[in-house]
C-alpha atoms as a PDB file:
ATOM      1  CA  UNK A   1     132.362 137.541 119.188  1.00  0.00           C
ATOM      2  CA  UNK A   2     133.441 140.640 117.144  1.00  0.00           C
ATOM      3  CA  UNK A   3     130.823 142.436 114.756  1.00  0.00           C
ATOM      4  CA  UNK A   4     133.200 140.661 112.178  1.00  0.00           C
ATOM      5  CA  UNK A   5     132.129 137.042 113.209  1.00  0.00           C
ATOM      6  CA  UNK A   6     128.107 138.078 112.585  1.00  0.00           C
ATOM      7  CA  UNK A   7     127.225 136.084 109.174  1.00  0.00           C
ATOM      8  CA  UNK A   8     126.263 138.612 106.458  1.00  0.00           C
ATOM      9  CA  UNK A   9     122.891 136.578 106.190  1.00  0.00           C
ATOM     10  CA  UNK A  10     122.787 137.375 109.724  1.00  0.00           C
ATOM     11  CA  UNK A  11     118.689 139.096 110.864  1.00  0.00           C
ATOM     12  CA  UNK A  12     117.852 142.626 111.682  1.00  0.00           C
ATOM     13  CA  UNK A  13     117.306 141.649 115.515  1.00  0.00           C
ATOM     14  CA  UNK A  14     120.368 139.796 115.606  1.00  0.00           C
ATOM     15  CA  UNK A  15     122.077 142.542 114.749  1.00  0.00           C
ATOM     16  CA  UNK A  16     120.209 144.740 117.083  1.00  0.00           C
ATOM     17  CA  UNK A  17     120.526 142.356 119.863  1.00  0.00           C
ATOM     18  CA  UNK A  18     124.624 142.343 119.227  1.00  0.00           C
ATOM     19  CA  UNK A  19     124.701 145.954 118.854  1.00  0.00           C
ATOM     20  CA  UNK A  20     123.095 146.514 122.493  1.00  0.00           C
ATOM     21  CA  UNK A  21     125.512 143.642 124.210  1.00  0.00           C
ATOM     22  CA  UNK A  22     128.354 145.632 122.684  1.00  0.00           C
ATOM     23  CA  UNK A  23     126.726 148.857 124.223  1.00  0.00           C
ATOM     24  CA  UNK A  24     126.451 147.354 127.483  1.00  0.00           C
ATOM     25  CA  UNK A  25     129.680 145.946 127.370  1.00  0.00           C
ATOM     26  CA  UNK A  26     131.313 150.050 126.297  1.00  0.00           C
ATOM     27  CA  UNK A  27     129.605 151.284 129.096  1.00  0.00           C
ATOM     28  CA  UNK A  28     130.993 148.824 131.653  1.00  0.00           C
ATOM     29  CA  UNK A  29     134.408 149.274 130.412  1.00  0.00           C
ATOM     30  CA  UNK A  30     133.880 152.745 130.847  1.00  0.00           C
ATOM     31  CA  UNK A  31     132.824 152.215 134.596  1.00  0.00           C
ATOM     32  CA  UNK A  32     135.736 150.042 135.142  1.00  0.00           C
ATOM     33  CA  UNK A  33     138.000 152.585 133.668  1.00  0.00           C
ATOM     34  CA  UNK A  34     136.302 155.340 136.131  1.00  0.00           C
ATOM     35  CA  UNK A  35     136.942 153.588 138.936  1.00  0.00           C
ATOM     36  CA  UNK A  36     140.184 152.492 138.013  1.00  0.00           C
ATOM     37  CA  UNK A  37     141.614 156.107 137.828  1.00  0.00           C
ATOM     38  CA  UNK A  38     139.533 157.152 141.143  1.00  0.00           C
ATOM     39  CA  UNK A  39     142.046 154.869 142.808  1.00  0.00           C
ATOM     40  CA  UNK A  40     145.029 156.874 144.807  1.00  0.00           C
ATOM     41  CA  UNK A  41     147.857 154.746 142.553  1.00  0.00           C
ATOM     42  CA  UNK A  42     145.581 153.962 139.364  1.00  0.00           C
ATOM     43  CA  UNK A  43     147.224 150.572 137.724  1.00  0.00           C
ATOM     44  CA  UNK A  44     147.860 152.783 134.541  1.00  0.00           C
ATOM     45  CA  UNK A  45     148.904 149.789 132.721  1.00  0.00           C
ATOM     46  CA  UNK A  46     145.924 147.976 132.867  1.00  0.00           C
ATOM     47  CA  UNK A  47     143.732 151.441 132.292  1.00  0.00           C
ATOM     48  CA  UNK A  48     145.381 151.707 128.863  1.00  0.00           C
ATOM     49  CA  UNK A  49     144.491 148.233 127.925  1.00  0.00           C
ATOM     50  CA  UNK A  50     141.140 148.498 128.730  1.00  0.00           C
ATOM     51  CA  UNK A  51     140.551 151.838 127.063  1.00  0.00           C
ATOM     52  CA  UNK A  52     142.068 149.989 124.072  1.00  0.00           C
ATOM     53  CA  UNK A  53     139.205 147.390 124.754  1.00  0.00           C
ATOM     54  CA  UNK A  54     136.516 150.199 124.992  1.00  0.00           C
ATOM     55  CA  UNK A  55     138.056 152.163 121.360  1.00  0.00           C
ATOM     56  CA  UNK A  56     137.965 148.209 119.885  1.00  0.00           C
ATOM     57  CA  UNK A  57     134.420 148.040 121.120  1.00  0.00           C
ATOM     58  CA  UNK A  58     133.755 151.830 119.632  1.00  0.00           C
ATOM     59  CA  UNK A  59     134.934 150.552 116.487  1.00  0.00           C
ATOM     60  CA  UNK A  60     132.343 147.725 116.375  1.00  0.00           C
ATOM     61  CA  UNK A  61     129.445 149.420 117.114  1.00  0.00           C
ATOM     62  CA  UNK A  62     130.293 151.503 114.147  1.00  0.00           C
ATOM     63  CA  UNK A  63     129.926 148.847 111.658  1.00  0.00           C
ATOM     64  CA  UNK A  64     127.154 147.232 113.342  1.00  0.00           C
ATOM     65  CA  UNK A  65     125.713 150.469 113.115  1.00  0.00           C
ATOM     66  CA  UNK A  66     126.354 151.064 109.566  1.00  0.00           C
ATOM     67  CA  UNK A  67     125.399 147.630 108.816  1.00  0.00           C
ATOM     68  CA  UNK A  68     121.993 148.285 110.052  1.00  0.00           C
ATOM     69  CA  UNK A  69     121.770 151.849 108.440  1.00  0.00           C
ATOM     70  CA  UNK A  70     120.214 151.699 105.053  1.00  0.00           C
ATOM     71  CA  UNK A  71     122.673 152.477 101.639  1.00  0.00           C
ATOM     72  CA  UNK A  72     121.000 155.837 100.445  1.00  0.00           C
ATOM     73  CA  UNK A  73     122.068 157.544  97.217  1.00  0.00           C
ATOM     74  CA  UNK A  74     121.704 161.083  97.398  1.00  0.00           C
END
């Protein structure tokens, strides 16, 4: 489930509760990616596709996060 598949009706703590999974997800992409390139022969292939994963997962914490940060007109 992408941020783009949470209903627009859809709570605060729904939100908040997707927003941390995707966190938690980031950060073990980032682990995989680590120990990926600690290898001797990194598979360099598959550490591009998932640091494409991780920037995809960047991207929808952003607008979760903007979704849960309040419109204010300066």
């Amino acid at each position: 489930m992408t941020d783009d598949d949470m209903p627009p009706q859809a709570t605060e703590s729904e939100l908040r509760a997707r927003l941390a999974a995707l966190r938690e997800e980031h950060q073990d992409l980032d682990d995989a990616i680590e120990a990926l390139e600690s290898r001797p022969q990194p598979d360099l292939l598959q550490v591009a596709r998932l640091k494409r994963k991780k920037l995809a997962l960047r991207d929808a914490i952003q607008t979760l996060e903007d979704r849960l940060t309040p419109d204010i007109i300066a």
